[in-house]
C-alpha atoms as a PDB file:
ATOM      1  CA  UNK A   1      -2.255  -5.606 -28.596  1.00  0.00           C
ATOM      2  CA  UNK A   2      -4.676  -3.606 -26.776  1.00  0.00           C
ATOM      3  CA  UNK A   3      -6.682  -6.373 -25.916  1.00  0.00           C
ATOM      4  CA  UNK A   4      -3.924  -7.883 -24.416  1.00  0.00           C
ATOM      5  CA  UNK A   5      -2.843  -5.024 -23.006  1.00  0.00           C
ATOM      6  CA  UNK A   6      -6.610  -4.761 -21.196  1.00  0.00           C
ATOM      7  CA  UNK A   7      -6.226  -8.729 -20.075  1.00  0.00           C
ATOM      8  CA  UNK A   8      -2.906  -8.184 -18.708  1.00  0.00           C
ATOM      9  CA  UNK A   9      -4.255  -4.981 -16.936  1.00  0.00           C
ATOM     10  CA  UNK A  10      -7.242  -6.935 -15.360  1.00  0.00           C
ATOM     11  CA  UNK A  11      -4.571  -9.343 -13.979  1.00  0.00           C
ATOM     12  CA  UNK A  12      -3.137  -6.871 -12.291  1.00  0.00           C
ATOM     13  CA  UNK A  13      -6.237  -5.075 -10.867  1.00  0.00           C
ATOM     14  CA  UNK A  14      -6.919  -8.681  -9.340  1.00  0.00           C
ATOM     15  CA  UNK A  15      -4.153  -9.024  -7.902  1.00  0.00           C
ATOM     16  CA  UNK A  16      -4.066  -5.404  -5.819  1.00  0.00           C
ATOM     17  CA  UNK A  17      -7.976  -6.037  -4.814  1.00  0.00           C
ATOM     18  CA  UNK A  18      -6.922  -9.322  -3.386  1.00  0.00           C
ATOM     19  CA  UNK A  19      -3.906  -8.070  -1.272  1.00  0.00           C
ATOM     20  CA  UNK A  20      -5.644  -5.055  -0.468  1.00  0.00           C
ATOM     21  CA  UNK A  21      -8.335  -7.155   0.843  1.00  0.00           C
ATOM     22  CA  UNK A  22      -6.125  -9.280   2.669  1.00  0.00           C
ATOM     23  CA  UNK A  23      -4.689  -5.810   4.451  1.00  0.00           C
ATOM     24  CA  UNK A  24      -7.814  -4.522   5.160  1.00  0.00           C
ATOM     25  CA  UNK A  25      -8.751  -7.682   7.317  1.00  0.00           C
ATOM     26  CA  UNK A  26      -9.737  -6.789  10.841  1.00  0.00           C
ATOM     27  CA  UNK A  27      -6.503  -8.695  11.915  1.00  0.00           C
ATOM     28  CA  UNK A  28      -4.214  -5.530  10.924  1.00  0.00           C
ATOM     29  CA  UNK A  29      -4.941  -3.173  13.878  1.00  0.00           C
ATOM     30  CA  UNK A  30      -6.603   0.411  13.362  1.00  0.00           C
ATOM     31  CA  UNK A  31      -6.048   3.377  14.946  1.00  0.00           C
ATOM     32  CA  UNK A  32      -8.720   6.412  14.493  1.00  0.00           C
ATOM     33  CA  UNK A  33      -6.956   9.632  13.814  1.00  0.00           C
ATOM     34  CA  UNK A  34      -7.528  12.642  16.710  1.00  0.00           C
ATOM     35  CA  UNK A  35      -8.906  15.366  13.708  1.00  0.00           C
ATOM     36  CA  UNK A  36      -9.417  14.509   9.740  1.00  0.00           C
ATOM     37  CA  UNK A  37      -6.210  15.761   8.592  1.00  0.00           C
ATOM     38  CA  UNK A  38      -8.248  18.249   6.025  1.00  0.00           C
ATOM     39  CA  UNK A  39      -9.830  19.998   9.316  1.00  0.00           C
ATOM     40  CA  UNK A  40      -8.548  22.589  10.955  1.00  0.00           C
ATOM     41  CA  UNK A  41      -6.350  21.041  13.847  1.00  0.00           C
ATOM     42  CA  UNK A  42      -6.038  17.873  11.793  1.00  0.00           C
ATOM     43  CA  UNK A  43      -2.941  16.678  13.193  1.00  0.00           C
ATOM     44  CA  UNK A  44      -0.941  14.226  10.806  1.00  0.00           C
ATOM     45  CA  UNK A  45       2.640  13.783  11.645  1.00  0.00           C
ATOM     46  CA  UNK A  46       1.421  13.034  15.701  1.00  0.00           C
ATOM     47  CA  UNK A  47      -1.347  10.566  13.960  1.00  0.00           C
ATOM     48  CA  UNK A  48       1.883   8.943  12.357  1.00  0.00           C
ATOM     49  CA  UNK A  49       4.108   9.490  15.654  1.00  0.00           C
ATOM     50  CA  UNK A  50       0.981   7.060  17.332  1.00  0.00           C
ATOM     51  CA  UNK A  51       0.910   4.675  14.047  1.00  0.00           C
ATOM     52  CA  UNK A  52       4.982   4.282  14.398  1.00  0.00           C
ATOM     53  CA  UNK A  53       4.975   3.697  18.124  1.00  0.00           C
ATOM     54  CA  UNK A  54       2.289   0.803  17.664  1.00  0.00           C
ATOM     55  CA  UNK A  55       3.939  -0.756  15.380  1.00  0.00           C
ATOM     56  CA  UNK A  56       7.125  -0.647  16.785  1.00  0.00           C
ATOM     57  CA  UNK A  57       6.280  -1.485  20.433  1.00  0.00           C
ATOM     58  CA  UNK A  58       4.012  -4.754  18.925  1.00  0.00           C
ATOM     59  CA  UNK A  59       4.455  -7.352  21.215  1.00  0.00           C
ATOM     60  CA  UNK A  60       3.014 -11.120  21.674  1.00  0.00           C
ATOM     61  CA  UNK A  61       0.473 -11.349  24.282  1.00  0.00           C
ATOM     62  CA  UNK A  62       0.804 -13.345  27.505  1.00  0.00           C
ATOM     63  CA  UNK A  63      -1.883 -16.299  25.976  1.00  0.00           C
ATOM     64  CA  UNK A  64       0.550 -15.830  23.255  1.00  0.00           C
ATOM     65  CA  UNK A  65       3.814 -16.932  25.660  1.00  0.00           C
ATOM     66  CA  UNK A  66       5.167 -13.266  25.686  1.00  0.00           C
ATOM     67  CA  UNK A  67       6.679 -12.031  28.752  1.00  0.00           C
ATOM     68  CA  UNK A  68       6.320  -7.337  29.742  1.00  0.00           C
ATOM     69  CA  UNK A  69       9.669  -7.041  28.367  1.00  0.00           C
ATOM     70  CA  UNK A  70       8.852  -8.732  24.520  1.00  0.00           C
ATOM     71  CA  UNK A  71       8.163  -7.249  21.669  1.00  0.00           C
ATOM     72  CA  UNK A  72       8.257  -8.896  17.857  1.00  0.00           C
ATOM     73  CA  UNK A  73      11.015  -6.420  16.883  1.00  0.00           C
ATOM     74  CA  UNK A  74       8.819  -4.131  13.529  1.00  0.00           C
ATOM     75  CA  UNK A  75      10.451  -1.427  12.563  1.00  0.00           C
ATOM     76  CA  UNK A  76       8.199   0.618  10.330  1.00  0.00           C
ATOM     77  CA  UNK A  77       9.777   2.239   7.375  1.00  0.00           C
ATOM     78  CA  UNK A  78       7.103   2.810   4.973  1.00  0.00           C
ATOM     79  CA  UNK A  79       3.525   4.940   4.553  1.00  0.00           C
ATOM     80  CA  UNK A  80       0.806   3.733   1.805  1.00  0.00           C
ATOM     81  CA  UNK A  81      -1.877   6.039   0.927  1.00  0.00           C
ATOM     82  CA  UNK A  82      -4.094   7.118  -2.422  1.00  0.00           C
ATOM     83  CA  UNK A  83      -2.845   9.771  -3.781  1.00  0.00           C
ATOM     84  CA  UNK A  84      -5.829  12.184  -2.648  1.00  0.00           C
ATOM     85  CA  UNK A  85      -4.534  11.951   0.942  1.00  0.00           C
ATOM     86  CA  UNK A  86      -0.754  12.728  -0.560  1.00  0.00           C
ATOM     87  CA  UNK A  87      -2.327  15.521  -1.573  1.00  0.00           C
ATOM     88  CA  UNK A  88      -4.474  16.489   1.848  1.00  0.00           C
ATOM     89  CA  UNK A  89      -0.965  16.268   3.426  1.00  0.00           C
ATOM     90  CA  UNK A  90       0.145  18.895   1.242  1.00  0.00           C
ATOM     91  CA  UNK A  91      -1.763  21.289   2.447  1.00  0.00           C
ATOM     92  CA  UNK A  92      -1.721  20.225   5.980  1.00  0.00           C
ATOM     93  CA  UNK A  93      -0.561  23.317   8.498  1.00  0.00           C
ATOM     94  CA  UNK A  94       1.139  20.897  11.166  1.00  0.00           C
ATOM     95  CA  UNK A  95       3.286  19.431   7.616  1.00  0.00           C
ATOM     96  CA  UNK A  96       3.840  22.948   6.454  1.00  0.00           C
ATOM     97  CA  UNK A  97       5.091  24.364   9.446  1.00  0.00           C
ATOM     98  CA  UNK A  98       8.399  22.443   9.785  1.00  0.00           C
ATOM     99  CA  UNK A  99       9.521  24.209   6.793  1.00  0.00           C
ATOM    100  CA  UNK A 100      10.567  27.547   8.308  1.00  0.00           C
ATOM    101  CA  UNK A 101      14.125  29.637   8.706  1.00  0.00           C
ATOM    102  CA  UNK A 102      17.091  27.648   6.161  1.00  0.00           C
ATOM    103  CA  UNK A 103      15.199  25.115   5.057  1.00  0.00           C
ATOM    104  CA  UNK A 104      12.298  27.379   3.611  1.00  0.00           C
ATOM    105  CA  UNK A 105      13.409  26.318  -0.259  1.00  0.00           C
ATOM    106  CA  UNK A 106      12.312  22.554   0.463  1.00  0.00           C
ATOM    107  CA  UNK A 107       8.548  24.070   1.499  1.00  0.00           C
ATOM    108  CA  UNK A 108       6.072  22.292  -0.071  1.00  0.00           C
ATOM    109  CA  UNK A 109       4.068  25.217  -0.834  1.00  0.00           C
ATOM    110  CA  UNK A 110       7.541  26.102  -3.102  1.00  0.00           C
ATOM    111  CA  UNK A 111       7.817  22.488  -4.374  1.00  0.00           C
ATOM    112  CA  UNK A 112       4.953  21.059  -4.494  1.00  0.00           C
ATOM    113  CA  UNK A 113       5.495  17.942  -3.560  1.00  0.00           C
ATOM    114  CA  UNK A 114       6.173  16.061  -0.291  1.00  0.00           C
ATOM    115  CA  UNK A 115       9.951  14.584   0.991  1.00  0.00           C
ATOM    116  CA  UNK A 116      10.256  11.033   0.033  1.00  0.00           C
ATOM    117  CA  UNK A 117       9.702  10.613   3.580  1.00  0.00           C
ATOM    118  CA  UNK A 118       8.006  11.566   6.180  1.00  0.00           C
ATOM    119  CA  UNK A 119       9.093  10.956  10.114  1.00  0.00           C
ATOM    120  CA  UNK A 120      10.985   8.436   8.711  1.00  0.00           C
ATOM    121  CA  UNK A 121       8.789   6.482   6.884  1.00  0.00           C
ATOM    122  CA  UNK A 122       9.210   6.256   2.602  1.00  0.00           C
ATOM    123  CA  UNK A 123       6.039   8.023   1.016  1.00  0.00           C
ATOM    124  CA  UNK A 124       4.174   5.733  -1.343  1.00  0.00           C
ATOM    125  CA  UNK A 125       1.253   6.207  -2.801  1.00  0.00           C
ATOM    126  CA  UNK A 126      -1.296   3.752  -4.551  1.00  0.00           C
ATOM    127  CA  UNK A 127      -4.836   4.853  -6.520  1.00  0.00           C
ATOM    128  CA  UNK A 128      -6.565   1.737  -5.334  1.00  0.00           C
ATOM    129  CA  UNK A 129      -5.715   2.249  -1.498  1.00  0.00           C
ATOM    130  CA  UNK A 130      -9.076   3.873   0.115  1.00  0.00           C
ATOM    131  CA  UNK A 131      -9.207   7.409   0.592  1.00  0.00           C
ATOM    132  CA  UNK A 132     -10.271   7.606   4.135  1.00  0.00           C
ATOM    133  CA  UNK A 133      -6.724   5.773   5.544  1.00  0.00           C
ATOM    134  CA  UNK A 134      -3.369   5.808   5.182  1.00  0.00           C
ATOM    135  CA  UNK A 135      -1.010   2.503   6.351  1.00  0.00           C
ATOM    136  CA  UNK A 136       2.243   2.602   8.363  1.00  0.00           C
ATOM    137  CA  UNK A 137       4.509  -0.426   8.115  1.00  0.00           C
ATOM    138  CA  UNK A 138       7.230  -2.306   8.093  1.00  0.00           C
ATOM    139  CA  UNK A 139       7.512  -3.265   3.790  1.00  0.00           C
ATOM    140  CA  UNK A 140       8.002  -6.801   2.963  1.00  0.00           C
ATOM    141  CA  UNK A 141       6.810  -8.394   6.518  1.00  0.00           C
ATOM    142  CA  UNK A 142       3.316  -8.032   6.658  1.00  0.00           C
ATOM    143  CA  UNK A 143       2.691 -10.863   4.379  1.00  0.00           C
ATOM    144  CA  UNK A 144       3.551 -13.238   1.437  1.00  0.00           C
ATOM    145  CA  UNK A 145       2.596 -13.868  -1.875  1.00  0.00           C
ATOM    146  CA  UNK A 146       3.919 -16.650  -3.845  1.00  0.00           C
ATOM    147  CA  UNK A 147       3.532 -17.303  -7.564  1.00  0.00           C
ATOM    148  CA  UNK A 148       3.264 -20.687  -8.051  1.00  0.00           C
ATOM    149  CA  UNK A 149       2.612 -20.115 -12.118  1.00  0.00           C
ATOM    150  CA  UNK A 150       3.777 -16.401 -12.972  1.00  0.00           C
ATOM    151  CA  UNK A 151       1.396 -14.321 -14.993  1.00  0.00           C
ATOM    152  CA  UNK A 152       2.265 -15.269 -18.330  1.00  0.00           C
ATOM    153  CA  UNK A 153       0.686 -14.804 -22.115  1.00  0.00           C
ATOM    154  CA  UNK A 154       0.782 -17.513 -25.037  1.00  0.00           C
ATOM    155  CA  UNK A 155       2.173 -15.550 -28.084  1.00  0.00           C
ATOM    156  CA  UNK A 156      -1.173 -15.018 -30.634  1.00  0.00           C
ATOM    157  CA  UNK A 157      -1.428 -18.344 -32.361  1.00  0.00           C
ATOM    158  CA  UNK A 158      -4.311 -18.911 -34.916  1.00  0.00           C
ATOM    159  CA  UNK A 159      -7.211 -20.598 -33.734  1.00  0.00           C
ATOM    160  CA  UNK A 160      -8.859 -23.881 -35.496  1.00  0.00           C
ATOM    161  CA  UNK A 161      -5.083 -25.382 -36.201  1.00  0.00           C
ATOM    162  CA  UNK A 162      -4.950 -23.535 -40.026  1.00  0.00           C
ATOM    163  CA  UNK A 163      -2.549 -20.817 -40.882  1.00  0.00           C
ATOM    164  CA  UNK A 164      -4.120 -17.189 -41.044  1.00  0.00           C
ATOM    165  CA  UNK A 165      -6.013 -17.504 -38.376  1.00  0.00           C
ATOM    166  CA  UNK A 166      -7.841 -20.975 -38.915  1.00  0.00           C
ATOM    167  CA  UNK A 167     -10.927 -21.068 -40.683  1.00  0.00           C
ATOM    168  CA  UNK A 168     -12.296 -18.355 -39.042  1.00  0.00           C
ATOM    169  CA  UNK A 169      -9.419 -15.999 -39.663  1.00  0.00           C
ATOM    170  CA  UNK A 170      -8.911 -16.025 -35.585  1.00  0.00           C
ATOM    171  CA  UNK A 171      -5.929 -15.384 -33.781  1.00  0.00           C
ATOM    172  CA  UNK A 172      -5.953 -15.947 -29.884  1.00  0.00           C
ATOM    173  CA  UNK A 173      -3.385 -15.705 -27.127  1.00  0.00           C
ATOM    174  CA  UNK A 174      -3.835 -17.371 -23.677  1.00  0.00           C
ATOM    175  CA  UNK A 175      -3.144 -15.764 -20.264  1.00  0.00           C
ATOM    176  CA  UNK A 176      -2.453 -17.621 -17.054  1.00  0.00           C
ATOM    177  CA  UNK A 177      -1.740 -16.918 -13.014  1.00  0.00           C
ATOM    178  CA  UNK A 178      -1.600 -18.844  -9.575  1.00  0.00           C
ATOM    179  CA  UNK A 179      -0.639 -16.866  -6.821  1.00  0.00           C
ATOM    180  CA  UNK A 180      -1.299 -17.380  -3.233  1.00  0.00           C
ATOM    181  CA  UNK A 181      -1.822 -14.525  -0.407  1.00  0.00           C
ATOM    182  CA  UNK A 182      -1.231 -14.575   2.862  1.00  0.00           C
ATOM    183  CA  UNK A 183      -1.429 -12.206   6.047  1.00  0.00           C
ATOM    184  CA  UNK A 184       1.524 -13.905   9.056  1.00  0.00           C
ATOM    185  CA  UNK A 185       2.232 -10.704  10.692  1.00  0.00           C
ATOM    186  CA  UNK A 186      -0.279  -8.362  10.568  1.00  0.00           C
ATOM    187  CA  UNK A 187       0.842  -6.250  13.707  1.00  0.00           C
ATOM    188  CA  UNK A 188       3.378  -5.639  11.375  1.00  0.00           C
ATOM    189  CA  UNK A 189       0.877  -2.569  10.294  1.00  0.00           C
ATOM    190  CA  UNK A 190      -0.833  -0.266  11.490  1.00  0.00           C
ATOM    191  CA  UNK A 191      -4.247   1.498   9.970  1.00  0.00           C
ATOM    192  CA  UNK A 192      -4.692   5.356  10.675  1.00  0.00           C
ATOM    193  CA  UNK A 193      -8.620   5.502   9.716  1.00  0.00           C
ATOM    194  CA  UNK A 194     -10.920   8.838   9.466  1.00  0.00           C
END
């Protein structure tokens, strides 16, 4: 089982490099934060104000056919980061200081923990996402994936044809995935880098 367990697990590590790769292309715009948001005037929720407006005010170019008064329509409603930067946010002063008079009980420095969201945007947080940028966006238009075989395991069956494993007392189990990736909207996103 543990083997398997390991297999299945490298899957699924393949799968998040690839999409992450795919997010990080240089067709998702970036935006460079004012201050590191672990310096002192670090400035996070304005960094995510900026992040929110690009995103939202995305429009097609005029070599694209777009007209002054277009705009592809985004509505951001989520925030990725690694969980290090959940943390940095934690003890950021322009975070903290929205906490003050009745809602003082929902601090973070008394929960220890963020809201589920922040300006609006659902927090979520992934280990493989770099450490140096967080990414505002609207979830599920970005991009695609599509499975054309699911991930999917043979049950252990013994190898060389015999019963108890085969002549070499053997037992194996097979594992299988194809899965496109693709990127169709990336001003759907917005990076917030430094």
């Amino acid at each position: 089982n543990k083997p398997i367990t390991a297999l299945r697990n490298t899957f699924i590590r393949a799968n998040d490099r690839g999409a992450r790769a795919l997010i990080q292309s240089a067709a998702v715009p970036t935006i460079p934060v004012t201050t590191a948001w672990d310096a002192d005037g670090g400035k996070p929720r304005s960094d995510i104000s900026k992040a929110i407006d690009a995103v939202s005010m995305a429009a097609p170019t005029a070599g694209q056919g777009g007209t002054e008064d277009e705009y592809f329509g985004f509505n951001p409603d989520v925030i990725v980061m690694h969980p290090g930067m959940y943390a940095t946010l934690t003890d950021n002063e322009q975070i903290l200081k929205v906490y003050n008079g009745n809602i003082a009980d929902q601090s973070i420095l008394y929960t220890g923990a963020l809201p589920a969201t922040i300006a609006g945007l659902r927090v979520l947080t992934s280990r493989s996402f770099p450490r140096d940028r967080v990414l505002v966006a609207e979830r599920g238009t970005l991009g695609f994936y599509s499975d054309t075989r699911a991930l999917q395991f043979t049950a252990l069956y013994p190898e060389g044809g015999g019963p108890n494993g085969g002549p070499t007392e053997s037992w194996r189990s097979d594992a299988s995935q194809k899965r496109a990736l693709g990127l169709d909207q990336p001003k759907a996103a917005v990076w917030l880098t430094g």
